[in-house]
PDB file of N, CA and C in Angstrom:
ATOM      1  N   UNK A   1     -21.551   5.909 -62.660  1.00  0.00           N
ATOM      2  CA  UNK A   1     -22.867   6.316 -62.222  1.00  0.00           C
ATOM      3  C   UNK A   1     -22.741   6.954 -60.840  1.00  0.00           C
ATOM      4  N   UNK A   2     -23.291   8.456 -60.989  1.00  0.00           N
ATOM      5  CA  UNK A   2     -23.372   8.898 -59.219  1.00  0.00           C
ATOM      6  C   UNK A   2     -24.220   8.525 -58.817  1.00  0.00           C
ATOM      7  N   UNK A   3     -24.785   7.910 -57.479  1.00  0.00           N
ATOM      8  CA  UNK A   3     -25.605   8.016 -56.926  1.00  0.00           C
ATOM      9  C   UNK A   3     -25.849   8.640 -55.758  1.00  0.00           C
ATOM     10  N   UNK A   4     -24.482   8.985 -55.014  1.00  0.00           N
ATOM     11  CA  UNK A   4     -24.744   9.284 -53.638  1.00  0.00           C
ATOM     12  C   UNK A   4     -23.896  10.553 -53.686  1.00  0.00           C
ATOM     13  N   UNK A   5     -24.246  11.409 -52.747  1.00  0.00           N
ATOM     14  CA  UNK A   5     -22.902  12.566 -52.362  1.00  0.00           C
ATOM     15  C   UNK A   5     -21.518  11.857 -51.832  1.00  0.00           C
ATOM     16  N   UNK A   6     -20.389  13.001 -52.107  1.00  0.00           N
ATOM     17  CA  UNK A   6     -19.010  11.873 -51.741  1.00  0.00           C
ATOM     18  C   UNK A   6     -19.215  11.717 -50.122  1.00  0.00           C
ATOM     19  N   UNK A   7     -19.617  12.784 -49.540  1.00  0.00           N
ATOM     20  CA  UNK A   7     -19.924  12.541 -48.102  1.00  0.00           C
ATOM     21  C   UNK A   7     -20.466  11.625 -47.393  1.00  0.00           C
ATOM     22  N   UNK A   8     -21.260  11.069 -48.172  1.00  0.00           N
ATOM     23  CA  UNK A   8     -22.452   9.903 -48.031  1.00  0.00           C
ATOM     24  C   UNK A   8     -21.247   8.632 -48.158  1.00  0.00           C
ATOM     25  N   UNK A   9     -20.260   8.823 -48.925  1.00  0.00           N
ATOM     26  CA  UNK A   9     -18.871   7.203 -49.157  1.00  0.00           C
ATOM     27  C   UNK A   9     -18.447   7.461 -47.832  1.00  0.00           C
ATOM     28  N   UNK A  10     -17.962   8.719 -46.974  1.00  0.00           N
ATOM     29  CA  UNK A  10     -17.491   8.235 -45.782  1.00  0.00           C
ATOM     30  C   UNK A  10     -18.383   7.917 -44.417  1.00  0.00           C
ATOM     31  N   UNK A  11     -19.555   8.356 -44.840  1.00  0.00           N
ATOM     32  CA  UNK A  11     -20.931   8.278 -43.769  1.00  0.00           C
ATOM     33  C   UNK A  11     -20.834   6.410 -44.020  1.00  0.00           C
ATOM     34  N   UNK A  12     -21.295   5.804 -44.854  1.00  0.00           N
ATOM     35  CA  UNK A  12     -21.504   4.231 -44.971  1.00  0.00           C
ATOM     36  C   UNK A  12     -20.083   3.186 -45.390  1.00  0.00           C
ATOM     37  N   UNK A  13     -18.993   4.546 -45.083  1.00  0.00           N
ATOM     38  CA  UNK A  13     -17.802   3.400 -44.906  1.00  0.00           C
ATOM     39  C   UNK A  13     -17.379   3.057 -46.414  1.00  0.00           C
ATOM     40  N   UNK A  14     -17.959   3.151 -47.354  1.00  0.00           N
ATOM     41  CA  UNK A  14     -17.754   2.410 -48.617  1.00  0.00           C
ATOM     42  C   UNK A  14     -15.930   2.337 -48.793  1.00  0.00           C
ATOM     43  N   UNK A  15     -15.900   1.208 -49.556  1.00  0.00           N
ATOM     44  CA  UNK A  15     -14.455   0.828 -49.884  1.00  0.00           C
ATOM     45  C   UNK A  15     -14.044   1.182 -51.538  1.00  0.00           C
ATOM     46  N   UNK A  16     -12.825   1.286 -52.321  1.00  0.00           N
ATOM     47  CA  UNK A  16     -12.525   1.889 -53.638  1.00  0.00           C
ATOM     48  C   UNK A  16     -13.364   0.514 -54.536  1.00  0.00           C
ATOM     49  N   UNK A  17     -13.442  -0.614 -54.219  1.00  0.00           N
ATOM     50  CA  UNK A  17     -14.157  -2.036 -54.348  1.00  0.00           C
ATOM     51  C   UNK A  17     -15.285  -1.620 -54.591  1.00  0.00           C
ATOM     52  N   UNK A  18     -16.041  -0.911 -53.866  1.00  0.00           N
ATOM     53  CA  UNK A  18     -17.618  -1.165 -53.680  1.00  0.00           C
ATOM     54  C   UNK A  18     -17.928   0.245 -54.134  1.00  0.00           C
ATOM     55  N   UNK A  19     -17.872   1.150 -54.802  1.00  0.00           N
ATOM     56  CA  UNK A  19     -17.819   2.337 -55.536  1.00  0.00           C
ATOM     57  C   UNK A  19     -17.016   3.178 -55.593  1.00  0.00           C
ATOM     58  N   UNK A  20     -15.706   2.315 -57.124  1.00  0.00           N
ATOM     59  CA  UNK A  20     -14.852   2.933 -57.359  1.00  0.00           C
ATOM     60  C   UNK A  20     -15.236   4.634 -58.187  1.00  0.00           C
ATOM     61  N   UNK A  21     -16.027   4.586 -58.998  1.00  0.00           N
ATOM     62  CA  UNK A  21     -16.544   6.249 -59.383  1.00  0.00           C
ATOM     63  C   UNK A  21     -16.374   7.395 -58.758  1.00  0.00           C
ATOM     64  N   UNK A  22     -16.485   6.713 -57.288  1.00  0.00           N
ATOM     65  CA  UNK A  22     -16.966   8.043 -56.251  1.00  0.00           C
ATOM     66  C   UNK A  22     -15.337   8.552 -55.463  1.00  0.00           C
ATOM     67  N   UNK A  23     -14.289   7.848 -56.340  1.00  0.00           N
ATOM     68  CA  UNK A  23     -13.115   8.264 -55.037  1.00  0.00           C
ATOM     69  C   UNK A  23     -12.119   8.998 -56.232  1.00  0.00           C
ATOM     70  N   UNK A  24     -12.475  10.180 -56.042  1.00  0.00           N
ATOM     71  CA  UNK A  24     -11.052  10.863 -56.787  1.00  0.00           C
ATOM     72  C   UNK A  24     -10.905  11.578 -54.866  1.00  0.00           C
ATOM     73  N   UNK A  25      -9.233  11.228 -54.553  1.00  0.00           N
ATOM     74  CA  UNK A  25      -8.906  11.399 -53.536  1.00  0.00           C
ATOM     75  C   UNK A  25      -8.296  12.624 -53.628  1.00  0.00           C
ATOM     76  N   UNK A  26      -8.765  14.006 -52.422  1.00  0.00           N
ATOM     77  CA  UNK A  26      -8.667  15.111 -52.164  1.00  0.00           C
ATOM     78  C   UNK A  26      -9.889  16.197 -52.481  1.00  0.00           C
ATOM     79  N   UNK A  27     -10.648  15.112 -53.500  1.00  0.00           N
ATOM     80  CA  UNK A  27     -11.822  16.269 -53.677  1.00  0.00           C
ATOM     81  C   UNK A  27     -12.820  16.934 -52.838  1.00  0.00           C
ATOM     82  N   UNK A  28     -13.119  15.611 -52.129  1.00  0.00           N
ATOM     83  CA  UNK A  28     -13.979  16.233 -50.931  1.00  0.00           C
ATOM     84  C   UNK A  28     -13.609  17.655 -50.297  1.00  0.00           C
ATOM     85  N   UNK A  29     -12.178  17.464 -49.747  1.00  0.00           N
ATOM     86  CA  UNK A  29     -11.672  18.735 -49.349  1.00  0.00           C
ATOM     87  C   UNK A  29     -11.750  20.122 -49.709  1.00  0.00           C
ATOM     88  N   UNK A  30     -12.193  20.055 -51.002  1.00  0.00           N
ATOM     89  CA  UNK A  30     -13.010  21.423 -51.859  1.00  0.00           C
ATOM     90  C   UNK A  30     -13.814  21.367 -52.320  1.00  0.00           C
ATOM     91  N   UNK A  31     -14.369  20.230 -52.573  1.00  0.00           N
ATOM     92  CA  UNK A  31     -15.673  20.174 -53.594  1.00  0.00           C
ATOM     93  C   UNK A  31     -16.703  18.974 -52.800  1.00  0.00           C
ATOM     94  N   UNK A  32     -18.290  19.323 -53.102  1.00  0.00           N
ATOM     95  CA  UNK A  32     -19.115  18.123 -53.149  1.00  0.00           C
ATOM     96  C   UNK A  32     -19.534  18.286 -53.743  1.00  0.00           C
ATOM     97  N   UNK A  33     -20.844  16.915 -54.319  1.00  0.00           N
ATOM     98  CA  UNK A  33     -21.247  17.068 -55.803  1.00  0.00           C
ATOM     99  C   UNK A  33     -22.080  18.337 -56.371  1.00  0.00           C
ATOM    100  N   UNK A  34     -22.834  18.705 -55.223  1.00  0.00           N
ATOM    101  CA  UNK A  34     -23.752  19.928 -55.254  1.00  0.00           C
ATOM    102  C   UNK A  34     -22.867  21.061 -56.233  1.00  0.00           C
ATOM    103  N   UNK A  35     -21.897  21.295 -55.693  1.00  0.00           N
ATOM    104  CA  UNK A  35     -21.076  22.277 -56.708  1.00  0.00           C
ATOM    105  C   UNK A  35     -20.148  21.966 -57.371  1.00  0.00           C
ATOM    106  N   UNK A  36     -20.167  21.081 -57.564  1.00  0.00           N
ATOM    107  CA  UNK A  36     -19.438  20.033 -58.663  1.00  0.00           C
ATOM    108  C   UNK A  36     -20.834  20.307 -60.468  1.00  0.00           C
ATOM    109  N   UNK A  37     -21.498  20.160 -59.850  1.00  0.00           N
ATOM    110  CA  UNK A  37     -22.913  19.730 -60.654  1.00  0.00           C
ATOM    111  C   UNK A  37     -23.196  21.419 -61.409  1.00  0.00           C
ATOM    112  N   UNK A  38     -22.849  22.098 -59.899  1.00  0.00           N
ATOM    113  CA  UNK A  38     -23.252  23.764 -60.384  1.00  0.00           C
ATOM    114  C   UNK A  38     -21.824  24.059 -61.911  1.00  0.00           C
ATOM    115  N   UNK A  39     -20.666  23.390 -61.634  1.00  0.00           N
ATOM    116  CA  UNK A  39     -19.991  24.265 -62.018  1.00  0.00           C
ATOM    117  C   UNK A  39     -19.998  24.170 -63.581  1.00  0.00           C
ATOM    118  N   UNK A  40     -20.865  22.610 -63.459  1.00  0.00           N
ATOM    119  CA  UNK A  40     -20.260  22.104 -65.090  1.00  0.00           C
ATOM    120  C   UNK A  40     -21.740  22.992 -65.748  1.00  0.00           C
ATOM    121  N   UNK A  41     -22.414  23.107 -64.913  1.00  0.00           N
ATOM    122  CA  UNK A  41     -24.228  23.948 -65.719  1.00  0.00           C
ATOM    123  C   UNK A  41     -23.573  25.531 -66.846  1.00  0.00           C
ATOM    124  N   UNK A  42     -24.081  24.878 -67.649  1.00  0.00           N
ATOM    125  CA  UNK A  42     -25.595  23.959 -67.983  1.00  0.00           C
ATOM    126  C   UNK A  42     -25.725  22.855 -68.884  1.00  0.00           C
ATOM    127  N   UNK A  43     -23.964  22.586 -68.836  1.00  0.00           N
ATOM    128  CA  UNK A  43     -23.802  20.860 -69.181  1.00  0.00           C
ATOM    129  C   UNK A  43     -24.752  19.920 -68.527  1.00  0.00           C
ATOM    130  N   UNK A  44     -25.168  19.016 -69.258  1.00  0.00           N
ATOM    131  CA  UNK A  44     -25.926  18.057 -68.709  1.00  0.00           C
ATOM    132  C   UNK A  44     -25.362  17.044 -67.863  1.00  0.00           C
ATOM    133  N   UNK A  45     -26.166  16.990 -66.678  1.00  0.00           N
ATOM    134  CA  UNK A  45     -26.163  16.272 -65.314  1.00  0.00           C
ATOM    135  C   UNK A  45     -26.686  15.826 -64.840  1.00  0.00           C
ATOM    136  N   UNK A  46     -26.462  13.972 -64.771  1.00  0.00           N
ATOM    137  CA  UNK A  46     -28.231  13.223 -64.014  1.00  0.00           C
ATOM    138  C   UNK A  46     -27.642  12.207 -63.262  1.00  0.00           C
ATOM    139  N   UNK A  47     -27.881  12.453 -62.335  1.00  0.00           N
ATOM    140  CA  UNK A  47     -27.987  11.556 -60.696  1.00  0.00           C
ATOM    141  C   UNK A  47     -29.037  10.510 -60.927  1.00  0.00           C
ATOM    142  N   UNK A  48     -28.420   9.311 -61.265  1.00  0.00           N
ATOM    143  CA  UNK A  48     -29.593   8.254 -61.137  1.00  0.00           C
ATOM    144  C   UNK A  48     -29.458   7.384 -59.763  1.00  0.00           C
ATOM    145  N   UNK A  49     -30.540   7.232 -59.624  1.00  0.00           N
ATOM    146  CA  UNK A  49     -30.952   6.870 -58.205  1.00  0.00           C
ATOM    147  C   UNK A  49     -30.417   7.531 -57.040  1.00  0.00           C
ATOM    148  N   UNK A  50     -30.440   8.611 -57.201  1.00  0.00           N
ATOM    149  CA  UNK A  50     -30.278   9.177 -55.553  1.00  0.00           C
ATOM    150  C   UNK A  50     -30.816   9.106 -54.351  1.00  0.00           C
ATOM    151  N   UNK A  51     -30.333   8.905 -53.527  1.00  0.00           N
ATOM    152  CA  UNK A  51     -31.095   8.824 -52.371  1.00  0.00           C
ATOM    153  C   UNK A  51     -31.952   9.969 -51.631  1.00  0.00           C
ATOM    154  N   UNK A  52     -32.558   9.453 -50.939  1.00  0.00           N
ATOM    155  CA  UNK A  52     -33.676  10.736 -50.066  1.00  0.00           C
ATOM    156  C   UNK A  52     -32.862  11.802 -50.146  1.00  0.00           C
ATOM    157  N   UNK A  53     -31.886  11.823 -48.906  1.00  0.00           N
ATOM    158  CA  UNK A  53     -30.731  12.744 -48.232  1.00  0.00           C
ATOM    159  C   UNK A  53     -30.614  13.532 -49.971  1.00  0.00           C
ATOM    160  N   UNK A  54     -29.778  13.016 -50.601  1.00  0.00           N
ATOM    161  CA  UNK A  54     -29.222  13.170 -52.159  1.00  0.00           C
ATOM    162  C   UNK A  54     -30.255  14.439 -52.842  1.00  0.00           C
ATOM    163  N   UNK A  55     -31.694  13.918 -52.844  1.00  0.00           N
ATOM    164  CA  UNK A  55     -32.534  14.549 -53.289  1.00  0.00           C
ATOM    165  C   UNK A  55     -32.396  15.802 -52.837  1.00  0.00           C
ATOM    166  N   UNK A  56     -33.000  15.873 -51.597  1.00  0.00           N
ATOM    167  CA  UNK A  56     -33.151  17.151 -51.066  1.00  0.00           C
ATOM    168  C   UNK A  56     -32.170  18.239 -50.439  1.00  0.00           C
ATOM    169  N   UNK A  57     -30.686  17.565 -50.596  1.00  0.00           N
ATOM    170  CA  UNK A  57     -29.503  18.217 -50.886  1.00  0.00           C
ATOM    171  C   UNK A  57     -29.020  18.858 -52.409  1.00  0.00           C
ATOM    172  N   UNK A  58     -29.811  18.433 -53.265  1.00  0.00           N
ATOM    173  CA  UNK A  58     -29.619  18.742 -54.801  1.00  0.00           C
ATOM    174  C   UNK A  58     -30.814  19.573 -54.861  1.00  0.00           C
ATOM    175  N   UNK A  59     -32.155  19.853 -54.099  1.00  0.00           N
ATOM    176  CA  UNK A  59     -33.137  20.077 -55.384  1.00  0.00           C
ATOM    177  C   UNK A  59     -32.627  21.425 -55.525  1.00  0.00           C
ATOM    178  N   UNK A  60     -31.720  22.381 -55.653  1.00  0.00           N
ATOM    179  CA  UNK A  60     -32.318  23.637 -55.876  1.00  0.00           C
ATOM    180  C   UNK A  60     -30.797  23.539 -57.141  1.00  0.00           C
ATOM    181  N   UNK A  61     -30.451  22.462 -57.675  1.00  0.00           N
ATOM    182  CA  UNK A  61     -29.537  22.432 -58.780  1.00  0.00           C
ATOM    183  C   UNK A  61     -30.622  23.172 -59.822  1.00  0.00           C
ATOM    184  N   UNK A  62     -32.116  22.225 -59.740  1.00  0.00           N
ATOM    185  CA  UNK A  62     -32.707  22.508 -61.440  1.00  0.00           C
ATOM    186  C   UNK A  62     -32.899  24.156 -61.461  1.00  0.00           C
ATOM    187  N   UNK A  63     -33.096  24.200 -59.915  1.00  0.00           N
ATOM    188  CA  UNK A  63     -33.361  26.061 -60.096  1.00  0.00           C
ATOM    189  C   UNK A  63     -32.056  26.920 -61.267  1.00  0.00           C
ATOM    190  N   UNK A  64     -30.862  26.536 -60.473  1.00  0.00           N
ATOM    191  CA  UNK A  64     -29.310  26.722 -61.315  1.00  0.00           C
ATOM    192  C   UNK A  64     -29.391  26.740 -62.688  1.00  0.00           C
ATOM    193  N   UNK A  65     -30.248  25.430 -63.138  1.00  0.00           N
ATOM    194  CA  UNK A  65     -29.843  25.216 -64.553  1.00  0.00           C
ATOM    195  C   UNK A  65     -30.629  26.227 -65.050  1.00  0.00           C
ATOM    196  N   UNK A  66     -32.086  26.312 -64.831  1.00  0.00           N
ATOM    197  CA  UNK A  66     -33.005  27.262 -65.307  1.00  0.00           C
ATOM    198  C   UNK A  66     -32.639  28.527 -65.246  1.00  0.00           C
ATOM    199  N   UNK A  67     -31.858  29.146 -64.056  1.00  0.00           N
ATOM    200  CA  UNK A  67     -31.449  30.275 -64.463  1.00  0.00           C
ATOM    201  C   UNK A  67     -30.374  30.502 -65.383  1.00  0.00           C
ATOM    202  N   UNK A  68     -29.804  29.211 -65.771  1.00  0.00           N
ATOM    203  CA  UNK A  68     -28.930  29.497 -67.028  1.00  0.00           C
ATOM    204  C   UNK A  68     -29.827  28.807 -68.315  1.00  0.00           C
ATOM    205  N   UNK A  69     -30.866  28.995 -68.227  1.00  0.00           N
ATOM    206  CA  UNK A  69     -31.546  28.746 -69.531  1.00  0.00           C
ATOM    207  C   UNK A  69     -31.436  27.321 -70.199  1.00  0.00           C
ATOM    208  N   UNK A  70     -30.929  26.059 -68.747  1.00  0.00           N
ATOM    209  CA  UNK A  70     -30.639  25.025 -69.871  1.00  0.00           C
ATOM    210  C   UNK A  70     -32.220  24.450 -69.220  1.00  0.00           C
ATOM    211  N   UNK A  71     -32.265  22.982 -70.052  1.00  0.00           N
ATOM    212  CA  UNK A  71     -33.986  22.426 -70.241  1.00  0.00           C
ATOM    213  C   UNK A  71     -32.973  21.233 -69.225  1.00  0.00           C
ATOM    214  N   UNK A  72     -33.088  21.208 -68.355  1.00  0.00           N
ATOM    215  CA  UNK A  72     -32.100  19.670 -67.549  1.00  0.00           C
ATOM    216  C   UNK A  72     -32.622  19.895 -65.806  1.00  0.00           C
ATOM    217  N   UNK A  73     -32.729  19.096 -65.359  1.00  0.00           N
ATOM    218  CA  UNK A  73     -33.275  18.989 -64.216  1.00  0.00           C
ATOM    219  C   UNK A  73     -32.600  17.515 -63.535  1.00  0.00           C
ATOM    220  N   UNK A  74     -31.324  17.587 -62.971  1.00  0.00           N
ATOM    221  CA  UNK A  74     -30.274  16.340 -62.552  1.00  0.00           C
ATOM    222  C   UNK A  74     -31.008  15.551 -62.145  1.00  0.00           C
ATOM    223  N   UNK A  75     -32.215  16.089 -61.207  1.00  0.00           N
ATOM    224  CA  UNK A  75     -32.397  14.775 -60.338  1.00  0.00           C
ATOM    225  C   UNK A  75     -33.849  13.790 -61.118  1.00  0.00           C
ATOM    226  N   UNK A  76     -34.044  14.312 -62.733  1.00  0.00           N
ATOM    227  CA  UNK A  76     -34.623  13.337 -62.896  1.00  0.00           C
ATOM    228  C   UNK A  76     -34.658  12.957 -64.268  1.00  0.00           C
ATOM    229  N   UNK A  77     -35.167  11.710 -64.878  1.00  0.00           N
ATOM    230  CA  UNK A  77     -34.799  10.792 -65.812  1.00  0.00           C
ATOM    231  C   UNK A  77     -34.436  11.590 -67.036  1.00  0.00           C
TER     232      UNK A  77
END
């Protein structure tokens, strides 16, 4: 389950323990989820429970999908 950007694991410290999902090590260095999310569109993609920050760093994904004609909107149910 994503919930947070990977940026957000080194902002609150998180350990491989406390959200192993979020650590493929080196990715950050080229990728965050924002275009992680773009690349797989208009595969389906849903961020459950994202945070504030999360939100309004993602909203312009559903724009993405819509211009590729898919019906998906990540940041909601």
């Amino acid at each position: 389950m994503i919930k947070v950007e990977l940026k957000e694991v080194l902002q609150k410290n998180w350990s491989v323990e406390q959200a192993p999902e979020m650590f493929c090590f080196g990715l950050l260095e080229e990728f965050d989820i924002r275009q992680l999310a773009a690349l797989v569109a208009p595969r389906l993609v849903r961020f459950r429970q994202p945070s504030d920050r999360a939100k309004k760093e993602l909203a312009d994904l559903a724009d993405w999908y819509r211009l590729l004609d898919a019906q998906c909107n990540p940041l909601t149910q």
